[in-house]
PDB file of N, CA and C in Angstrom:
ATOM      1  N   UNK A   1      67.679 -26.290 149.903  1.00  0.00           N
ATOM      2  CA  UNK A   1      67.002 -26.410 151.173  1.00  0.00           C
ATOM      3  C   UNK A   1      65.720 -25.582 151.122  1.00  0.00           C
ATOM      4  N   UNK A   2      64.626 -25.987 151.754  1.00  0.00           N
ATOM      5  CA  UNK A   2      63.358 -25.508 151.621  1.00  0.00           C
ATOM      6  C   UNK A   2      63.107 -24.744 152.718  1.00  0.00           C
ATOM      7  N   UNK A   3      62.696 -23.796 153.056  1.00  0.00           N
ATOM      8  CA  UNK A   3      62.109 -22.918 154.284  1.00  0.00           C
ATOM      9  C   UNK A   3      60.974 -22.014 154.204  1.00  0.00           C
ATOM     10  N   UNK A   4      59.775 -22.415 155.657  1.00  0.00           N
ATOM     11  CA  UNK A   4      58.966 -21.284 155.795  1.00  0.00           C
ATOM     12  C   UNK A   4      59.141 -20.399 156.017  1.00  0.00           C
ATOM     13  N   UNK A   5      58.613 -19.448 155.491  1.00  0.00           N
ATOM     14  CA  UNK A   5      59.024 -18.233 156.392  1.00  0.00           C
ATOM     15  C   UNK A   5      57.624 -17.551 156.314  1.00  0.00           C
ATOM     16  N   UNK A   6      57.464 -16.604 157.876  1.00  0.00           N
ATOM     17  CA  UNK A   6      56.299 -16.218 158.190  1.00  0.00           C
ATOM     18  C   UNK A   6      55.887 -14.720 157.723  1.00  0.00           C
ATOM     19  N   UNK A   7      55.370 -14.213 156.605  1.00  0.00           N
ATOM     20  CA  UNK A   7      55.129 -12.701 156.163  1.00  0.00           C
ATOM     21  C   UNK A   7      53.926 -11.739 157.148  1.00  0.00           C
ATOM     22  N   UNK A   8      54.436 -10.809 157.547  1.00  0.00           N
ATOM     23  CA  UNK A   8      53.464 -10.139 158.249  1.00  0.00           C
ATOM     24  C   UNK A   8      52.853  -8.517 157.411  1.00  0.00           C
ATOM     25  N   UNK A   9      52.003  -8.339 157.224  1.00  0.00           N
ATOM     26  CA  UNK A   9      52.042  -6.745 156.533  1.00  0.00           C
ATOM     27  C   UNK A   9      50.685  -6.380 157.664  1.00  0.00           C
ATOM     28  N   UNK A  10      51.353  -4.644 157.693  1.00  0.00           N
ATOM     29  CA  UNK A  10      50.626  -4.145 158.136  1.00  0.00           C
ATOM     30  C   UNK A  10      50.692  -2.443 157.661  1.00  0.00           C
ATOM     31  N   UNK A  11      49.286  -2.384 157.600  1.00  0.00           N
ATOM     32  CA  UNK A  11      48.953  -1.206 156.752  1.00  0.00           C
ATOM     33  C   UNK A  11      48.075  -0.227 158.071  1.00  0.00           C
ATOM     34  N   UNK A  12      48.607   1.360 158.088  1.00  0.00           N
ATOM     35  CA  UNK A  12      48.751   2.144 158.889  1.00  0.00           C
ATOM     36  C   UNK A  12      47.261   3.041 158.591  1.00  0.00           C
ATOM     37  N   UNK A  13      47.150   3.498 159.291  1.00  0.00           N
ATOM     38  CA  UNK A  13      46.075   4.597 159.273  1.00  0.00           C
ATOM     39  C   UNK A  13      46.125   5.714 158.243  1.00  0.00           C
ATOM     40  N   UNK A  14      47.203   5.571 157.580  1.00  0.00           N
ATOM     41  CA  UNK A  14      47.242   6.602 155.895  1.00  0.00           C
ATOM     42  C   UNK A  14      47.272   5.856 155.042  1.00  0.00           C
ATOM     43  N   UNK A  15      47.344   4.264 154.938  1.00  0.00           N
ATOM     44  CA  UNK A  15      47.593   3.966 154.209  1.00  0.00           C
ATOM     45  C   UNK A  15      49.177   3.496 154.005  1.00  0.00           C
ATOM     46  N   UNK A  16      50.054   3.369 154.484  1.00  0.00           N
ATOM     47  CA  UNK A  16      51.121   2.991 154.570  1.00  0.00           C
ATOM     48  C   UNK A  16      51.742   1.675 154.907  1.00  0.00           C
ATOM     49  N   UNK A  17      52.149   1.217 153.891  1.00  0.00           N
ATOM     50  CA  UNK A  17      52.297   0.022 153.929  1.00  0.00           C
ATOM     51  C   UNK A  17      53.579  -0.744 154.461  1.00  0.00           C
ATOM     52  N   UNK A  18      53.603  -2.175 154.943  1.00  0.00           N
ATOM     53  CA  UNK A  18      55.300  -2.006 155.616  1.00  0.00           C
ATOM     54  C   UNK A  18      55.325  -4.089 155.699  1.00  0.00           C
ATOM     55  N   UNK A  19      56.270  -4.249 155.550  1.00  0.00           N
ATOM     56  CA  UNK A  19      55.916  -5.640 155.106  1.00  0.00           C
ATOM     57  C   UNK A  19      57.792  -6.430 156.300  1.00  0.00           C
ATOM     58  N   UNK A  20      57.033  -7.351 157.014  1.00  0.00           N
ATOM     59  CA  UNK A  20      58.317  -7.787 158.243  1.00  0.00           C
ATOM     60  C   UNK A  20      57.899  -9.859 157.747  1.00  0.00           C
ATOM     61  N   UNK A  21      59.341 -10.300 157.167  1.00  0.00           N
ATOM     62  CA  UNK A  21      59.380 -11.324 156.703  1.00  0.00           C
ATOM     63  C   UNK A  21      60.406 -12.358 158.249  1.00  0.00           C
ATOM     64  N   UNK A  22      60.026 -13.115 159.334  1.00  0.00           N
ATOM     65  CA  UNK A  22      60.509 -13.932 160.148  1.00  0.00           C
ATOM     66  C   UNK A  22      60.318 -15.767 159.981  1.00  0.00           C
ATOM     67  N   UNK A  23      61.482 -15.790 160.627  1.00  0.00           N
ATOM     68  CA  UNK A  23      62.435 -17.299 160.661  1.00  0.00           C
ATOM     69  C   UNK A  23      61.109 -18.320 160.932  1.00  0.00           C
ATOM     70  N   UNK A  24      60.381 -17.676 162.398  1.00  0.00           N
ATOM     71  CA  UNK A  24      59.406 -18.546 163.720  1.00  0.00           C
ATOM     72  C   UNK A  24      58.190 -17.532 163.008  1.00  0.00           C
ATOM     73  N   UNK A  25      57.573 -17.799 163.659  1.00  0.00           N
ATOM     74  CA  UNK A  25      56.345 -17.263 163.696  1.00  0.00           C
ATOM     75  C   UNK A  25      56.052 -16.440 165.172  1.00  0.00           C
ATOM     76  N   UNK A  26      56.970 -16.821 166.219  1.00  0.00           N
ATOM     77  CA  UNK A  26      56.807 -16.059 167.341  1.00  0.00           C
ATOM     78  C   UNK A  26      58.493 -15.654 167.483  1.00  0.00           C
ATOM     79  N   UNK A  27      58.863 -15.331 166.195  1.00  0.00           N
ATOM     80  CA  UNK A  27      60.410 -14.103 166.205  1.00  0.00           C
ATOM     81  C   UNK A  27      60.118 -12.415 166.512  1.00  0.00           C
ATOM     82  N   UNK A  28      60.562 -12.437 167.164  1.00  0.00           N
ATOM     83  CA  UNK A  28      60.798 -10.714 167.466  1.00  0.00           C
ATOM     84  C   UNK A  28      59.571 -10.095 166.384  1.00  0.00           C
ATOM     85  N   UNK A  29      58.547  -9.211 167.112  1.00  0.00           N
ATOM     86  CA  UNK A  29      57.796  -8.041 165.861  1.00  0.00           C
ATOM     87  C   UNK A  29      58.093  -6.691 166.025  1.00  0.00           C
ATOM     88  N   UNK A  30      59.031  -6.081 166.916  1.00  0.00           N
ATOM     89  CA  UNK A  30      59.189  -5.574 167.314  1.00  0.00           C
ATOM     90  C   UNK A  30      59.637  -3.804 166.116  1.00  0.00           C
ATOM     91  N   UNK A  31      59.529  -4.449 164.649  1.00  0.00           N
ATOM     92  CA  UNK A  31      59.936  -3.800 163.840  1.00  0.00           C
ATOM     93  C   UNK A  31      58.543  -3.256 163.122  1.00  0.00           C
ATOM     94  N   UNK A  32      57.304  -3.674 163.795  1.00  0.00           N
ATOM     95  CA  UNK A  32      56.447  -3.424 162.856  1.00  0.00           C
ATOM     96  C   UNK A  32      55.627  -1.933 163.631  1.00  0.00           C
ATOM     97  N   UNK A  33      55.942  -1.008 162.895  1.00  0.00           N
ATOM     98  CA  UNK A  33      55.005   0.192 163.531  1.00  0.00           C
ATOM     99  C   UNK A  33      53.749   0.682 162.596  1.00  0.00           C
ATOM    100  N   UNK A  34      53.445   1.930 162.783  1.00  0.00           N
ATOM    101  CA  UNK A  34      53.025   2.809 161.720  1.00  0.00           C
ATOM    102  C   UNK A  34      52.176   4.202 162.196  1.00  0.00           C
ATOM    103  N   UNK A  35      51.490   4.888 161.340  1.00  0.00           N
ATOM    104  CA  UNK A  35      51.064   6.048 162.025  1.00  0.00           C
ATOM    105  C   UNK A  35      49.658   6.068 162.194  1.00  0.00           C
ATOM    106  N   UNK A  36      49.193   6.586 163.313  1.00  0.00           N
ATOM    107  CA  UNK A  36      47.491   6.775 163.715  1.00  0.00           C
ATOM    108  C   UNK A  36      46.759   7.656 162.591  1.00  0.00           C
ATOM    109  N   UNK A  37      45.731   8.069 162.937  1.00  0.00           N
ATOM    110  CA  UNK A  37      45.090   9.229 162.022  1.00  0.00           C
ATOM    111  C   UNK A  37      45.324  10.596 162.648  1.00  0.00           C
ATOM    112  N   UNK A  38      46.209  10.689 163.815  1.00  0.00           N
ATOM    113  CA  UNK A  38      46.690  11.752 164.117  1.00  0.00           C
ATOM    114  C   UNK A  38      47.981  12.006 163.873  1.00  0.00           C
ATOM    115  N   UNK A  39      48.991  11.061 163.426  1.00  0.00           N
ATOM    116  CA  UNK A  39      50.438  11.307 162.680  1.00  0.00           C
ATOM    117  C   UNK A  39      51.100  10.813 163.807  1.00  0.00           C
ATOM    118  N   UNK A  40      50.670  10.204 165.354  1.00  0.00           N
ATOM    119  CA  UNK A  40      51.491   9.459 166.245  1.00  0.00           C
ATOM    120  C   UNK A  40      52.274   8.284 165.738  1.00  0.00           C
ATOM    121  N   UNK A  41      52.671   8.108 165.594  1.00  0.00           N
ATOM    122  CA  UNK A  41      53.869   6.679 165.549  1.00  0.00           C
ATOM    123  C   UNK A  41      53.549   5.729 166.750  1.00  0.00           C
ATOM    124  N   UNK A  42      53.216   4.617 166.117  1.00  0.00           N
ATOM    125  CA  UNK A  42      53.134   3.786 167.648  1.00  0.00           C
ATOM    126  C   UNK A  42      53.826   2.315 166.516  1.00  0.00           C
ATOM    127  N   UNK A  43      54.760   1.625 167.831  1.00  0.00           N
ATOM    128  CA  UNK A  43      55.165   0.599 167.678  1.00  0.00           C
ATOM    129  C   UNK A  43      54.900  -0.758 168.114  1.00  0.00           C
ATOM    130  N   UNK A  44      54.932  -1.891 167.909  1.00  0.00           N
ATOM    131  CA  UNK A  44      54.337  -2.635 168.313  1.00  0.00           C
ATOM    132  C   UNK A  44      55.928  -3.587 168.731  1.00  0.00           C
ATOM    133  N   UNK A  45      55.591  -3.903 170.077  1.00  0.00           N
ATOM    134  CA  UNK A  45      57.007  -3.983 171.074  1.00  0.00           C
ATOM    135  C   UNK A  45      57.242  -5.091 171.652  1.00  0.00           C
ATOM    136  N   UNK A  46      56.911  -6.419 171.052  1.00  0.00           N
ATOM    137  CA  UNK A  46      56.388  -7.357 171.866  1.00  0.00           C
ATOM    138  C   UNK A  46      57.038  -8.888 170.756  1.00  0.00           C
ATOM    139  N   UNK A  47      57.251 -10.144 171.614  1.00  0.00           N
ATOM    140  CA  UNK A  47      57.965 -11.329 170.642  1.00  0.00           C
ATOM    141  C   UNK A  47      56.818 -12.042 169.965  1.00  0.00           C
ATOM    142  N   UNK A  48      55.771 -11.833 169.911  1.00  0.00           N
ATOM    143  CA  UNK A  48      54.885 -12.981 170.091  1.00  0.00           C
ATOM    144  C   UNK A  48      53.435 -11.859 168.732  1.00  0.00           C
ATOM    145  N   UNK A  49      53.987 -11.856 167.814  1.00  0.00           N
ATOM    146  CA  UNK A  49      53.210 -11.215 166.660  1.00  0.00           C
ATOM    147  C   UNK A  49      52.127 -11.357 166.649  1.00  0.00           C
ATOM    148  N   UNK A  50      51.539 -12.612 166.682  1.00  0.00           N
ATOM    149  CA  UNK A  50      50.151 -13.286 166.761  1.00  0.00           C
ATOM    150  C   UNK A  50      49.309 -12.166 167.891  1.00  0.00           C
ATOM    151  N   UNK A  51      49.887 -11.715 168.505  1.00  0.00           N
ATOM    152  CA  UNK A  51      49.025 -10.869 169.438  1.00  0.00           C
ATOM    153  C   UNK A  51      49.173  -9.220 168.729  1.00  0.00           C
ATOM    154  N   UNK A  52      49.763  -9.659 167.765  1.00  0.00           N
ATOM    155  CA  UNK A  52      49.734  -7.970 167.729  1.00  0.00           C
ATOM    156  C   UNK A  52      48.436  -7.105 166.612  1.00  0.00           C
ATOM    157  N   UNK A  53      47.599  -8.210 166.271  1.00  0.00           N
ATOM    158  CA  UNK A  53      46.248  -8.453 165.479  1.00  0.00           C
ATOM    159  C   UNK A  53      45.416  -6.901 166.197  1.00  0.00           C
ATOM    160  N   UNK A  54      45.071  -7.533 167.712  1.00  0.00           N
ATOM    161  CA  UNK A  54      44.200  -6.045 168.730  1.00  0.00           C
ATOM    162  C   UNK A  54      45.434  -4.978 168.760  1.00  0.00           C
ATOM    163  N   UNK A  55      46.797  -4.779 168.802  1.00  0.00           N
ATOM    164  CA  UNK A  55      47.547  -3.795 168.749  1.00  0.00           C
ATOM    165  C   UNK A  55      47.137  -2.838 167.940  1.00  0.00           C
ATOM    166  N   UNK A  56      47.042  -3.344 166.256  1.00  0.00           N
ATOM    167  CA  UNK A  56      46.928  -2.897 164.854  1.00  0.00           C
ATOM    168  C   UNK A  56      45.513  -2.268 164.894  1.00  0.00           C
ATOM    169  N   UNK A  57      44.742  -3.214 165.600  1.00  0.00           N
ATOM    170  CA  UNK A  57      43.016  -2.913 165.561  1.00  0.00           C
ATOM    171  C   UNK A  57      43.308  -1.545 166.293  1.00  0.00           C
ATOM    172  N   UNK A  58      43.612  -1.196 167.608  1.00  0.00           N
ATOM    173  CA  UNK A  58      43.133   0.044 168.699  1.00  0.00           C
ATOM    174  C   UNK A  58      43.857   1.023 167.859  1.00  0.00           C
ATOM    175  N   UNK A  59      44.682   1.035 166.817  1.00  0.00           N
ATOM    176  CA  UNK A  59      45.188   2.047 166.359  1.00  0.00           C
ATOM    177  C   UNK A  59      44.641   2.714 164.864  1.00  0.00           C
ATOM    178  N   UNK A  60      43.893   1.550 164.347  1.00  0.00           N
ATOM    179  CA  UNK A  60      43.202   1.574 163.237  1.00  0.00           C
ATOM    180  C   UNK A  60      43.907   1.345 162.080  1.00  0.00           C
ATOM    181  N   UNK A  61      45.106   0.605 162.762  1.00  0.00           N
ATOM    182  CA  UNK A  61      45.666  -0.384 161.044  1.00  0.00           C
ATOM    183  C   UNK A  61      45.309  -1.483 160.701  1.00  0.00           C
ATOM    184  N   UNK A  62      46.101  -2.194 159.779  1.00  0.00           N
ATOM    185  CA  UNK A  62      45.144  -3.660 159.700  1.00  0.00           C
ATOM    186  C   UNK A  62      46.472  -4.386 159.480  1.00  0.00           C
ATOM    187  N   UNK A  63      46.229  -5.364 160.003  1.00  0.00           N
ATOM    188  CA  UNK A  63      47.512  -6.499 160.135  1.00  0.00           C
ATOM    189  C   UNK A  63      47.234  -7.396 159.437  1.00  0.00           C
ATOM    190  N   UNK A  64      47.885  -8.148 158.650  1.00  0.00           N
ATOM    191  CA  UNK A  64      47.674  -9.197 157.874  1.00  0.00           C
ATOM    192  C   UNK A  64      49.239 -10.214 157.821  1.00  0.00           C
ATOM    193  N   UNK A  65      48.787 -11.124 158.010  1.00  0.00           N
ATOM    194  CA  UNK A  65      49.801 -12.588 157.555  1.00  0.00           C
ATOM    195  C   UNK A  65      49.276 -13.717 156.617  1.00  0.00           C
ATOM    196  N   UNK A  66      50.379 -14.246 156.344  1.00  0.00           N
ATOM    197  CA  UNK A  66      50.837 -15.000 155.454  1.00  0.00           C
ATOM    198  C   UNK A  66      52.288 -16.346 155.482  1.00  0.00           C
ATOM    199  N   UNK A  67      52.530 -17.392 155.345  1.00  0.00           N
ATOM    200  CA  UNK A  67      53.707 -17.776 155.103  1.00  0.00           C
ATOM    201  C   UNK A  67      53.499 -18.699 153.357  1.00  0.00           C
ATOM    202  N   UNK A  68      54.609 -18.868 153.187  1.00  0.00           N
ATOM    203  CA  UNK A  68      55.182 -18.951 152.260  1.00  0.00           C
ATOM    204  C   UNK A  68      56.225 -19.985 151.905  1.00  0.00           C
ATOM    205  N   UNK A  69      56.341 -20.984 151.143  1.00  0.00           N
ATOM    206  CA  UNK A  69      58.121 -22.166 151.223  1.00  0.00           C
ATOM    207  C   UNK A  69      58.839 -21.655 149.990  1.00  0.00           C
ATOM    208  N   UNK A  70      60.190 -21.342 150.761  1.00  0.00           N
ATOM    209  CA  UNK A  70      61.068 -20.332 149.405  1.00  0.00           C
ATOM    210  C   UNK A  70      62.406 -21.742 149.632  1.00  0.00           C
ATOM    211  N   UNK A  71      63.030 -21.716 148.685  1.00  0.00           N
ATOM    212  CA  UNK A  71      64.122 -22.305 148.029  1.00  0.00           C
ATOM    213  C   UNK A  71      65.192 -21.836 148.803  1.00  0.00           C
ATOM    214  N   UNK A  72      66.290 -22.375 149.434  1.00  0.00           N
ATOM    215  CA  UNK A  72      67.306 -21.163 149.951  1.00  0.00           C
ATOM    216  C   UNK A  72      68.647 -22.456 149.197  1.00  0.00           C
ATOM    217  N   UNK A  73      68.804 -21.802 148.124  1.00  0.00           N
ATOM    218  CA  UNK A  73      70.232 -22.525 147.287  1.00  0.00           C
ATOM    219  C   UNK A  73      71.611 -22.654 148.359  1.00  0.00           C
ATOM    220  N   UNK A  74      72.607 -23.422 147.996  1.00  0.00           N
ATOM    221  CA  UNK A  74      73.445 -23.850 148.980  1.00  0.00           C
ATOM    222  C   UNK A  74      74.797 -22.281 148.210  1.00  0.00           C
ATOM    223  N   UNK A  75      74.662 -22.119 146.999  1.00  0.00           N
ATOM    224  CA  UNK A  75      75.441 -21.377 146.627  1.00  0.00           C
ATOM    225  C   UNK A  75      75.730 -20.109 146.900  1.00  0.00           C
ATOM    226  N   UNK A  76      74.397 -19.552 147.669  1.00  0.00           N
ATOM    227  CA  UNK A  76      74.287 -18.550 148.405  1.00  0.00           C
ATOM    228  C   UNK A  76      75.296 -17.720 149.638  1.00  0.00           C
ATOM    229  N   UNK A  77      75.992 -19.128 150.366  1.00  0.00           N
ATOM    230  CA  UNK A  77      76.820 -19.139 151.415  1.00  0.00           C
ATOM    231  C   UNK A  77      77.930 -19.520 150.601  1.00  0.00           C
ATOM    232  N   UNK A  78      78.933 -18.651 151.223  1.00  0.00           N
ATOM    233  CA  UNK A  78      80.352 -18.337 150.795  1.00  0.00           C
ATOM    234  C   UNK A  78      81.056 -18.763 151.633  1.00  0.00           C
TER     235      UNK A  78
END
């Protein structure tokens, strides 16, 4: 069976890199954070990723996407 799946990376104000792989393209982002140039942690809290482009910007990370068609074998499921 063939499936997209939607890759999001986003790279933090040190340099820190963090990579969130979803089903939709508007699945939960709710996992993607990182740190300012002051060492704050800010998260990005919201279903709808595509918006989280100006989130990444006001904090001074950089967001980047991607999808991808991966193989998902039937032998996998038990």
């Amino acid at each position: 069976m063939k499936k997209t799946i939607y890759i999001y990376r986003i790279t933090d104000a040190h340099g820190t890199q963090m990579v969130c792989i979803l089903n939709e393209s508007n699945d939960t982002g709710g996992i993607l954070f990182g740190y300012d140039s002051n060492g704050v942690c800010h998260q990005y809290d919201s279903y709808e990723l595509y918006h989280a482009y100006e989130w990444a910007e006001k904090w001074g990370f950089k967001l980047e996407s991607g999808t991808m068609e991966i193989e998902i074998p039937d032998d996998i499921f038990k």
